[in-house]
C-alpha atoms as a PDB file:
ATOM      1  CA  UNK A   1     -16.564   8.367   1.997  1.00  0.00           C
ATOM      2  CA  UNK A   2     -16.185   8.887  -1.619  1.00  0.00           C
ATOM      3  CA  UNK A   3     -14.331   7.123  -4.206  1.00  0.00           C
ATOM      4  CA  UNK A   4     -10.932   8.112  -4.853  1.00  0.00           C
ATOM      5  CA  UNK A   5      -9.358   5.150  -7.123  1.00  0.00           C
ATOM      6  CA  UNK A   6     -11.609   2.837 -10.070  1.00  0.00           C
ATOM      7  CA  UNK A   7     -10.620  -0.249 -11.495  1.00  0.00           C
ATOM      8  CA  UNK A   8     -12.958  -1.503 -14.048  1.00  0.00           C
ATOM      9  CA  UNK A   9     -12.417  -4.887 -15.854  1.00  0.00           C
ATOM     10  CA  UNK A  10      -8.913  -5.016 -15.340  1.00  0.00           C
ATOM     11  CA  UNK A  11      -7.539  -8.024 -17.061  1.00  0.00           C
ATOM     12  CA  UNK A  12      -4.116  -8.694 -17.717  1.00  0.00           C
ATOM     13  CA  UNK A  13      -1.920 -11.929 -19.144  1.00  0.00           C
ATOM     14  CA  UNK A  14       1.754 -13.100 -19.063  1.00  0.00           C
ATOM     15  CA  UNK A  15       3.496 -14.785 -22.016  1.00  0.00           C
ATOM     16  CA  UNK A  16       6.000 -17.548 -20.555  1.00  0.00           C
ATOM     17  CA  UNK A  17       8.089 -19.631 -22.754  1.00  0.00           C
ATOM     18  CA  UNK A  18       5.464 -19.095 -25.261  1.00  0.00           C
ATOM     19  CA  UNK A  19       2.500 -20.122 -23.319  1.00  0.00           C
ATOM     20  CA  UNK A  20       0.146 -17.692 -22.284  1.00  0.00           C
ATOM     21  CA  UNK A  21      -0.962 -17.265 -18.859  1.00  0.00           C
ATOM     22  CA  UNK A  22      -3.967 -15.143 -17.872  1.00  0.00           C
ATOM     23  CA  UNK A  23      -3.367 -13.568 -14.453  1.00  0.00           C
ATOM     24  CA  UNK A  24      -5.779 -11.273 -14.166  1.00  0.00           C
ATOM     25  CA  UNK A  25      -9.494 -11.576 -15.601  1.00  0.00           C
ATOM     26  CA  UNK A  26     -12.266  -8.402 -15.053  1.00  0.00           C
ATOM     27  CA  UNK A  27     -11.166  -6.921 -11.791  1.00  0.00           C
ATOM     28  CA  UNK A  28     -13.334  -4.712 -10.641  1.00  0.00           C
ATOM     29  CA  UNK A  29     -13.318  -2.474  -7.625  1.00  0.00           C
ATOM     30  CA  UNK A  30     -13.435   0.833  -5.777  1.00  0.00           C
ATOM     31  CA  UNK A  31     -11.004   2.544  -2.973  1.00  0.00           C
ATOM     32  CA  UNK A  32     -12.843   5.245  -0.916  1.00  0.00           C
ATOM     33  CA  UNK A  33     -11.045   8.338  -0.117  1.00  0.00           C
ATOM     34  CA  UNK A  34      -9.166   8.251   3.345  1.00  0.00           C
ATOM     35  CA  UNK A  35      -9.751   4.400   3.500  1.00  0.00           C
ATOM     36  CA  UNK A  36      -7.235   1.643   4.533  1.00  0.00           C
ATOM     37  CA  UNK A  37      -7.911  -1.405   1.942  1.00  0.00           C
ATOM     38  CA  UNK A  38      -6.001  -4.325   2.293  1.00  0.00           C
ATOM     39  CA  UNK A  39      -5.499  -6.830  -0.650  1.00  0.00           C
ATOM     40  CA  UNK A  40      -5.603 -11.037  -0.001  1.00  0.00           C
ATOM     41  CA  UNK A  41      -5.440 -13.969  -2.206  1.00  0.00           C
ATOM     42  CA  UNK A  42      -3.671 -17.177  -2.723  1.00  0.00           C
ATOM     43  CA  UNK A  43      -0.138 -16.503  -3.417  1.00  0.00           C
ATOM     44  CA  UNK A  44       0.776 -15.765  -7.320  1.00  0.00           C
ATOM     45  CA  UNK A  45      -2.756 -14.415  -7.931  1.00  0.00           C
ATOM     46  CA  UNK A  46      -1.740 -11.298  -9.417  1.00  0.00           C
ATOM     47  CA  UNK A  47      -2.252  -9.082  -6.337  1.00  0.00           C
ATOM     48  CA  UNK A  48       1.136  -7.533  -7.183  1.00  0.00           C
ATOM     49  CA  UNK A  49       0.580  -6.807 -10.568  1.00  0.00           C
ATOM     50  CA  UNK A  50      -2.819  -4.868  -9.333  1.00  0.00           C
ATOM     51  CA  UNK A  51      -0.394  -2.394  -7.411  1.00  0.00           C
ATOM     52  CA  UNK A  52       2.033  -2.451 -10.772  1.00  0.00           C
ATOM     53  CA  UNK A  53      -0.469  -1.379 -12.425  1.00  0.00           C
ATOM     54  CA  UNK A  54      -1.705   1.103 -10.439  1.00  0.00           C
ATOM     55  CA  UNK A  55       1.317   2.955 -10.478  1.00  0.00           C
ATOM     56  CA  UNK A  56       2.311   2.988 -13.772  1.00  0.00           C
ATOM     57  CA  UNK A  57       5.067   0.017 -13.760  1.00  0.00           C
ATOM     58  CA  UNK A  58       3.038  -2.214 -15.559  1.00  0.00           C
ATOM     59  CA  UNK A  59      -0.277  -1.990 -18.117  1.00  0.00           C
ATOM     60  CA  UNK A  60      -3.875  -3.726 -18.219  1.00  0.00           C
ATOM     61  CA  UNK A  61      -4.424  -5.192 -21.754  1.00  0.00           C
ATOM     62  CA  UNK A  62      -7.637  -4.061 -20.789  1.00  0.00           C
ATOM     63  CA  UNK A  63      -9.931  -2.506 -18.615  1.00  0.00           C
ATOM     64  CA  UNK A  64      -9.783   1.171 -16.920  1.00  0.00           C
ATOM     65  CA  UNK A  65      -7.975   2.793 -14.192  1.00  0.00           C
ATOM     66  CA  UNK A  66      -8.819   6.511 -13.099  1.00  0.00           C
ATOM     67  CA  UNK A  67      -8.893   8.693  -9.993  1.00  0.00           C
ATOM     68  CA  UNK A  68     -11.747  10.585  -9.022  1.00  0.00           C
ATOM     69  CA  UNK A  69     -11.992  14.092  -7.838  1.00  0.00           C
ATOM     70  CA  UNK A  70     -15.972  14.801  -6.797  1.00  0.00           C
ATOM     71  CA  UNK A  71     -17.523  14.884 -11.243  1.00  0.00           C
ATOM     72  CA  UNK A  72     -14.148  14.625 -12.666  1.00  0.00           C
ATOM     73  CA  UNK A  73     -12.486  11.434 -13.294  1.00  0.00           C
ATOM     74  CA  UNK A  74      -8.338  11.018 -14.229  1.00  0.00           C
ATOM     75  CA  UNK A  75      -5.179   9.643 -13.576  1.00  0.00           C
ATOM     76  CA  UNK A  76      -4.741   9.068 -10.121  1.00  0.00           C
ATOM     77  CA  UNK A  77      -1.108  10.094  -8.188  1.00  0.00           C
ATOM     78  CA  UNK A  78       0.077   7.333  -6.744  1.00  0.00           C
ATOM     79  CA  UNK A  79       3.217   6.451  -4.897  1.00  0.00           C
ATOM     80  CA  UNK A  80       4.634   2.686  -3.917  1.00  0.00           C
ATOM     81  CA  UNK A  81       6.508   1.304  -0.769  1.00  0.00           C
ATOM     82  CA  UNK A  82       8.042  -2.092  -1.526  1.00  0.00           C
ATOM     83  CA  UNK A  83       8.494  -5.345   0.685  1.00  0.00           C
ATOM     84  CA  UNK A  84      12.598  -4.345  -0.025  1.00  0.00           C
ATOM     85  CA  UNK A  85      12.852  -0.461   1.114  1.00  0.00           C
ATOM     86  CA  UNK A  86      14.677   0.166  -1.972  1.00  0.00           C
ATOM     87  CA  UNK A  87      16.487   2.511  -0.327  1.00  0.00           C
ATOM     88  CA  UNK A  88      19.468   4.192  -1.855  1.00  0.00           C
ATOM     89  CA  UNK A  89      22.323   3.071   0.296  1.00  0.00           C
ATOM     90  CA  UNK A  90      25.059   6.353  -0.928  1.00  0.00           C
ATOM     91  CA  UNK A  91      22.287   8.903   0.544  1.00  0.00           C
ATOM     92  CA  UNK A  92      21.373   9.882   4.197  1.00  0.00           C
ATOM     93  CA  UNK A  93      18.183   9.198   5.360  1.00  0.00           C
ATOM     94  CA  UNK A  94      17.218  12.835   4.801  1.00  0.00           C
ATOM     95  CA  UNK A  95      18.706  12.727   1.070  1.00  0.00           C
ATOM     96  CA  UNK A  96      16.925   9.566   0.655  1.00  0.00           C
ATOM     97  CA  UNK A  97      13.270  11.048   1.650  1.00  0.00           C
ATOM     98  CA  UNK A  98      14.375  14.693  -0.601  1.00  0.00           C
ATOM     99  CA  UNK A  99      14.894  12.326  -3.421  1.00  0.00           C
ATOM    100  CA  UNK A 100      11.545  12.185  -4.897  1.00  0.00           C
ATOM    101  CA  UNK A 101      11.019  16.128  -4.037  1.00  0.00           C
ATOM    102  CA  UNK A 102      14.113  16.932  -6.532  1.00  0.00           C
ATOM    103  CA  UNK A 103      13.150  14.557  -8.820  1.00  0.00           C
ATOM    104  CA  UNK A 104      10.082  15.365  -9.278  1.00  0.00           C
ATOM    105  CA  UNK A 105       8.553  18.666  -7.632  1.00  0.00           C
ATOM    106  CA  UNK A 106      11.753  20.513  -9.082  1.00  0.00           C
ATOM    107  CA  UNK A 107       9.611  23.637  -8.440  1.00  0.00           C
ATOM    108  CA  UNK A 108      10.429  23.796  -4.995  1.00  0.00           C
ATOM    109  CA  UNK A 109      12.847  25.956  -3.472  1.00  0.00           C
ATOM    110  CA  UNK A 110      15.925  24.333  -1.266  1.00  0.00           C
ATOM    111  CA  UNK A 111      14.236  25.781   1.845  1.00  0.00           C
ATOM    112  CA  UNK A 112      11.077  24.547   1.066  1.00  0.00           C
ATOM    113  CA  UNK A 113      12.426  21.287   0.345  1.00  0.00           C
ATOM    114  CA  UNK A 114      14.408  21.097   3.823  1.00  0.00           C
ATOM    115  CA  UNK A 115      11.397  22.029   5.631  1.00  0.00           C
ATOM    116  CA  UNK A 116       9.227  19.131   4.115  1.00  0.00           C
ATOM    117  CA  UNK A 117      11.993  16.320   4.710  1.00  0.00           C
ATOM    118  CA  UNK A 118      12.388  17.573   8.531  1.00  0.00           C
ATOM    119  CA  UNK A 119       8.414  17.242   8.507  1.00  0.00           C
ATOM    120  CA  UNK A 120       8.671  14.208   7.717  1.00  0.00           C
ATOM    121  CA  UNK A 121      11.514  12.769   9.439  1.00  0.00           C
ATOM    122  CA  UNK A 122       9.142  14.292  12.473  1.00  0.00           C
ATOM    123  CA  UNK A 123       6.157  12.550  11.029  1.00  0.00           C
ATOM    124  CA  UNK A 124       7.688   9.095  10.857  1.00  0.00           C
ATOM    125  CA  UNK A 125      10.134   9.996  14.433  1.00  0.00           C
ATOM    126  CA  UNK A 126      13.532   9.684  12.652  1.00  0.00           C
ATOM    127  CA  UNK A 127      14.567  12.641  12.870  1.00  0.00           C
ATOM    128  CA  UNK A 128      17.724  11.613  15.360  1.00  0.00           C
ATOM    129  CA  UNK A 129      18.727   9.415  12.257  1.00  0.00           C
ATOM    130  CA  UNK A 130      18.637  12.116   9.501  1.00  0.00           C
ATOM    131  CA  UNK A 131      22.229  11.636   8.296  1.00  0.00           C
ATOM    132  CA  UNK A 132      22.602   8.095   8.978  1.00  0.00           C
ATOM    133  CA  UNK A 133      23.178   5.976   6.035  1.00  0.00           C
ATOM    134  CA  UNK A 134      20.515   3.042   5.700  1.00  0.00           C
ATOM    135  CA  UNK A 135      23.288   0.611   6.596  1.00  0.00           C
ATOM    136  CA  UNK A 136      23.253   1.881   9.983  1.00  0.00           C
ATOM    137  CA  UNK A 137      19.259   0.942  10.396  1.00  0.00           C
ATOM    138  CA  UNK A 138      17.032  -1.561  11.814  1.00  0.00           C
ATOM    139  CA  UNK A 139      14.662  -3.108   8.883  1.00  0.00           C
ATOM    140  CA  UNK A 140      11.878  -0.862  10.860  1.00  0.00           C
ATOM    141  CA  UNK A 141      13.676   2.291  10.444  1.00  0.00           C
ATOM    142  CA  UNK A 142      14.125   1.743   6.824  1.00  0.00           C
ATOM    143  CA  UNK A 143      11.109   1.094   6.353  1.00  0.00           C
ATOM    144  CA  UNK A 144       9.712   4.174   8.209  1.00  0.00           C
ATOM    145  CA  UNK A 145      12.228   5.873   5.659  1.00  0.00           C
ATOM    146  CA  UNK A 146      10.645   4.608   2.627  1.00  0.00           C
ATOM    147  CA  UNK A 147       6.908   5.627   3.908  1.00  0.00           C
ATOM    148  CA  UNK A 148       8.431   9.315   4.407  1.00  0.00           C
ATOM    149  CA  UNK A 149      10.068   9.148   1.100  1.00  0.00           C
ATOM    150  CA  UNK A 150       6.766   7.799  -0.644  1.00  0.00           C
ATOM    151  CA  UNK A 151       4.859   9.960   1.047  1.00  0.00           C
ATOM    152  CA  UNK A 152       7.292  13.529   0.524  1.00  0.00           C
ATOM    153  CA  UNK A 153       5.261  13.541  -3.473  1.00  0.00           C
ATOM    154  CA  UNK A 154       2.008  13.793  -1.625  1.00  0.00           C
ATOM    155  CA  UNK A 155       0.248  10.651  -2.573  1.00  0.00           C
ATOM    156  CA  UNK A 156      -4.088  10.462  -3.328  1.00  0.00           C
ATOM    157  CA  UNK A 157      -3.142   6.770  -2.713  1.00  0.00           C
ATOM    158  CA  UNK A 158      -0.104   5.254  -1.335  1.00  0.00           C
ATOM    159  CA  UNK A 159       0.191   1.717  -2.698  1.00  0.00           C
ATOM    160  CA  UNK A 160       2.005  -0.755  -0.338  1.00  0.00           C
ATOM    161  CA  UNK A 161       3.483  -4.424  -1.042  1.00  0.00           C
ATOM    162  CA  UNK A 162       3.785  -6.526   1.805  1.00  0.00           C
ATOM    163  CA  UNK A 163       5.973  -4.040   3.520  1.00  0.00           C
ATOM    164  CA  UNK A 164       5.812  -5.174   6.722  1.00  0.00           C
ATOM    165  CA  UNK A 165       6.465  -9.129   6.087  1.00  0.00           C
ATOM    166  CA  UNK A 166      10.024  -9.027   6.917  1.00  0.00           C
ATOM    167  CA  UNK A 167       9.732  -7.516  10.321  1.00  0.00           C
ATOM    168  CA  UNK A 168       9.342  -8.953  13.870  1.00  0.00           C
ATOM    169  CA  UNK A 169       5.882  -9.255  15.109  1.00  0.00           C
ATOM    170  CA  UNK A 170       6.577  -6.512  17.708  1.00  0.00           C
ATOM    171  CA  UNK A 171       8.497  -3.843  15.066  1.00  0.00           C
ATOM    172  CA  UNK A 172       5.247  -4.958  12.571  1.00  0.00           C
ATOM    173  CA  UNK A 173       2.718  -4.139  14.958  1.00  0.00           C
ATOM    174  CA  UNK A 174       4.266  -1.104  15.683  1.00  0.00           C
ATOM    175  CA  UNK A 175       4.468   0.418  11.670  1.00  0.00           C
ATOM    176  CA  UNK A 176       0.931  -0.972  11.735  1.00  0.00           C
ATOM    177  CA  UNK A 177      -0.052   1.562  14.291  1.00  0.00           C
ATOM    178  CA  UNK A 178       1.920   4.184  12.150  1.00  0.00           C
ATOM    179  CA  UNK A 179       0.288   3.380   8.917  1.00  0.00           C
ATOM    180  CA  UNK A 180      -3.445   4.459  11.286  1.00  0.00           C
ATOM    181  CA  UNK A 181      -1.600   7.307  12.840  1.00  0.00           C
ATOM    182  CA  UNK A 182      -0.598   8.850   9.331  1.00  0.00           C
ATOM    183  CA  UNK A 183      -3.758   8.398   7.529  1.00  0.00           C
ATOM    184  CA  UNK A 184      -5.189  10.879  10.931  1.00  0.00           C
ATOM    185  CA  UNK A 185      -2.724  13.114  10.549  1.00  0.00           C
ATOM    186  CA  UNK A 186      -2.615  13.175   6.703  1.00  0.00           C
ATOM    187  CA  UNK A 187      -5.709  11.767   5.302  1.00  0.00           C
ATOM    188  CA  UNK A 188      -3.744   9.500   3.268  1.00  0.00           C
ATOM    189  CA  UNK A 189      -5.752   6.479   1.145  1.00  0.00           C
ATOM    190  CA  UNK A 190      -3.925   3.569   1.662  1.00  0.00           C
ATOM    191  CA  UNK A 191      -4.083   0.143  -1.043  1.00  0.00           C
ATOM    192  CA  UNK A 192      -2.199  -2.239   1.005  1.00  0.00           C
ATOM    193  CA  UNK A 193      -1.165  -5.859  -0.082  1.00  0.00           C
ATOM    194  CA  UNK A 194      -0.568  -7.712   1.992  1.00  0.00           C
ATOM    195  CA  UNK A 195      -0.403 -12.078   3.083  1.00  0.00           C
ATOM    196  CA  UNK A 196      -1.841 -11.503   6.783  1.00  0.00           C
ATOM    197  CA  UNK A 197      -4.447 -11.963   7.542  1.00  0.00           C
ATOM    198  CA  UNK A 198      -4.505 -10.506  11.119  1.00  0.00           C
ATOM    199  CA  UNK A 199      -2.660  -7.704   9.717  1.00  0.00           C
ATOM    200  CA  UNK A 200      -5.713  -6.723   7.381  1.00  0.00           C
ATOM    201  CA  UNK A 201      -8.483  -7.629   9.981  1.00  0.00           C
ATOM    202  CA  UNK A 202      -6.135  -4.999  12.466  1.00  0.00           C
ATOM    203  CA  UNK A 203      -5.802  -2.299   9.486  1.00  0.00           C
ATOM    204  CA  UNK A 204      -8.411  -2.274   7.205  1.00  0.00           C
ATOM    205  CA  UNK A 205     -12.029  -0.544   6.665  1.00  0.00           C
ATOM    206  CA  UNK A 206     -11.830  -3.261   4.175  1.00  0.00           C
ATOM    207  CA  UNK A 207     -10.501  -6.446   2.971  1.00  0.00           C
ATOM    208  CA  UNK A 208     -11.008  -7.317  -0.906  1.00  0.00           C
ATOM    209  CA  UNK A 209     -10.239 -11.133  -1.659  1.00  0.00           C
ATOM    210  CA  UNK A 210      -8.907 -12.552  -5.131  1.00  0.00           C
ATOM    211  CA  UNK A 211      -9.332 -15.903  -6.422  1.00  0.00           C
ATOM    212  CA  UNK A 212      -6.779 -18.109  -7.891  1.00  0.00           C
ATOM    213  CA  UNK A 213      -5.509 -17.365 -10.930  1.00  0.00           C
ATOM    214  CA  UNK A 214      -6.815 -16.220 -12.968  1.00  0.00           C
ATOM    215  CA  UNK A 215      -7.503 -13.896 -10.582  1.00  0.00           C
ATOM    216  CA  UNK A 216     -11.352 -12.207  -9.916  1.00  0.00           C
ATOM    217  CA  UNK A 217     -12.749 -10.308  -6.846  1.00  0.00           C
ATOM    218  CA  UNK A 218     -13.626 -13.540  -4.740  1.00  0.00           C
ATOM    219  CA  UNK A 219     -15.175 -10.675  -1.715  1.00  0.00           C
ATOM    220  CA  UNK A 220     -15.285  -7.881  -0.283  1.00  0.00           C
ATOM    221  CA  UNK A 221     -15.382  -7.750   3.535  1.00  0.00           C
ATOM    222  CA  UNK A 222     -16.395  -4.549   5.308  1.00  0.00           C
ATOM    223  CA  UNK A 223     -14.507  -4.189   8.889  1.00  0.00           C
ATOM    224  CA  UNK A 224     -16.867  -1.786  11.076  1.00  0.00           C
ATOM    225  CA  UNK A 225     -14.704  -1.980  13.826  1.00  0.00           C
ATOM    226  CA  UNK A 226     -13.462   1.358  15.407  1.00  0.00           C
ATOM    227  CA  UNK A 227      -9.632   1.769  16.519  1.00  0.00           C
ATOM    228  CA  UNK A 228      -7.771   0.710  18.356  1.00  0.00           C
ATOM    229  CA  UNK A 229      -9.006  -2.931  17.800  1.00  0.00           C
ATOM    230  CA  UNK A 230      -8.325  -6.515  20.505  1.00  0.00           C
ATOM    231  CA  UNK A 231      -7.426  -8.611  18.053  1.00  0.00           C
ATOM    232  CA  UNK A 232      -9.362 -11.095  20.967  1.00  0.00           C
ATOM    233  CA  UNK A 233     -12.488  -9.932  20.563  1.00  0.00           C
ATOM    234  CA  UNK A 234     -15.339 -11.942  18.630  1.00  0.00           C
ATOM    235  CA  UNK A 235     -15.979 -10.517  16.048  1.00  0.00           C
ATOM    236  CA  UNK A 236     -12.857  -9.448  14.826  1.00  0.00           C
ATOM    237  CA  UNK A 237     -11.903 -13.286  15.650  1.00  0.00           C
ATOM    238  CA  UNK A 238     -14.552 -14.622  13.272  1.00  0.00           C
ATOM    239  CA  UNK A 239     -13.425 -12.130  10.493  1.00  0.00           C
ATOM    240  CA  UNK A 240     -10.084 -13.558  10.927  1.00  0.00           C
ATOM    241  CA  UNK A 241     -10.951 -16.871  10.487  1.00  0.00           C
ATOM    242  CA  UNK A 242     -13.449 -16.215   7.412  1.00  0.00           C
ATOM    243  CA  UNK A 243     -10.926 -14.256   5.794  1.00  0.00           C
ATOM    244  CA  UNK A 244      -7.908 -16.748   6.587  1.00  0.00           C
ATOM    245  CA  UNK A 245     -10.532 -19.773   4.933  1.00  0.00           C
ATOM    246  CA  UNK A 246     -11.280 -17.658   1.891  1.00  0.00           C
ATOM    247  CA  UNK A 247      -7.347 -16.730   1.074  1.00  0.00           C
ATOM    248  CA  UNK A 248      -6.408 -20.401   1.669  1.00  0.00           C
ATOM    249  CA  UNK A 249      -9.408 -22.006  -0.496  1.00  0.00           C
ATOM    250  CA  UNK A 250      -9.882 -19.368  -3.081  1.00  0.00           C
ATOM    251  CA  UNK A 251     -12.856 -19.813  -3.756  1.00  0.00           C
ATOM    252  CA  UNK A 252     -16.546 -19.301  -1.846  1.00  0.00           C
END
């Protein structure tokens, strides 16, 4: 696979009641086109502020960002799914998804705008709940809602923060095996954040640790596994509990 997204000595500080905190110190690392990474590290690390970054809510002091496209390098397209769907609770599930088309793709035709938002109501199987107003949804519907409206700007990378956390083990699971699903069906590069560590072990081509703050690249751990994965095999077992040791300890 080749390299899609760059980070290169990403470093970036908070001031807090006058004193200054460094959060993030020389972060360094690649995501491959078509991969699923998942991001760990002990909680207030900065692993947030990576995905602010990336898509243009926050700024490095310094360091580089850039996409790459074979020779060329540049800004990378990215789009962000929240822990909170965000969605907007006036608009129908299908207005919800179009948002981001009209907004920002204002080139496109009404038709051609229809057509993509029933795509993707297919894509993400809500398309029985089109004109329902988020109210009137499970936390896993909504959810599914804001992948399809992330993903309606056609994404290089789709960033994701802990979107799953809130969920029931069985619902989670279950937009897990959508996430692997989509990325078939649409090639999409995923940068996932996320606090589980099953979840990344079950997800990921690879897992990239941080350390405490301020925060570093503690690993990176490759995950050869093919899918579908057991969860209770072996090896998938022992990268569980390496991973799970690392997060907690951060540090080698």
């Amino acid at each position: 696979m080749t390299d899609i997204l760059v980070l290169k000595g990403i470093s970036k500080r908070f001031i807090d009641e006058n004193t200054v905190c460094q959060a993030l110190s020389d972060i360094t690392c690649t995501i491959r086109r078509r991969e699923i990474v998942c991001l760990m590290g002990p909680s207030g690390c900065g692993k947030s502020t990576i995905l602010r970054i990336l898509s243009g809510l926050d700024t490095a002091d310094s360091g580089v960002v850039h996409g790459c496209n074979g020779e060329k390098t540049g800004n990378i397209h990215t789009a962000m799914v929240f822990q909170e769907h965000g969605l907007f609770p006036w608009l129908s599930v299908a207005d919800n998804i179009a948002y981001g088309l009209t907004m920002k793709i204002r080139s496109r035709s009404r038709e051609q705008i229809k057509r993509k938002v029933s795509d993707l109501l297919s894509l993400v199987h809500m398309e029985d709940f089109a004109s329902s107003l988020p109210h009137q949804l499970s936390g896993g519907m909504k959810q599914r809602v804001a992948v399809a409206r992330a993903l309606a700007v056609e994404p290089e990378v789709l960033l994701m923060d802990e979107p799953f956390s809130s969920l029931d083990p069985f619902t989670r699971r279950e937009l897990q095996d959508e996430v692997l699903r989509i990325r078939e069906k649409l090639d999409t590069t995923f940068f996932i954040v996320t606090h589980n560590p099953e979840e990344a072990v079950y997800l990921s081509d690879r897992v990239i640790i941080l350390t405490r703050r301020p925060a570093k690249v503690l690993k990176e751990i490759e995950i050869p596994q093919s899918y579908p994965r057991n969860m209770a095999e072996p090896e998938l077992i022992a990268l569980f509990q390496e991973i799970t040791r690392l997060v907690s300890t951060g540090s080698t």
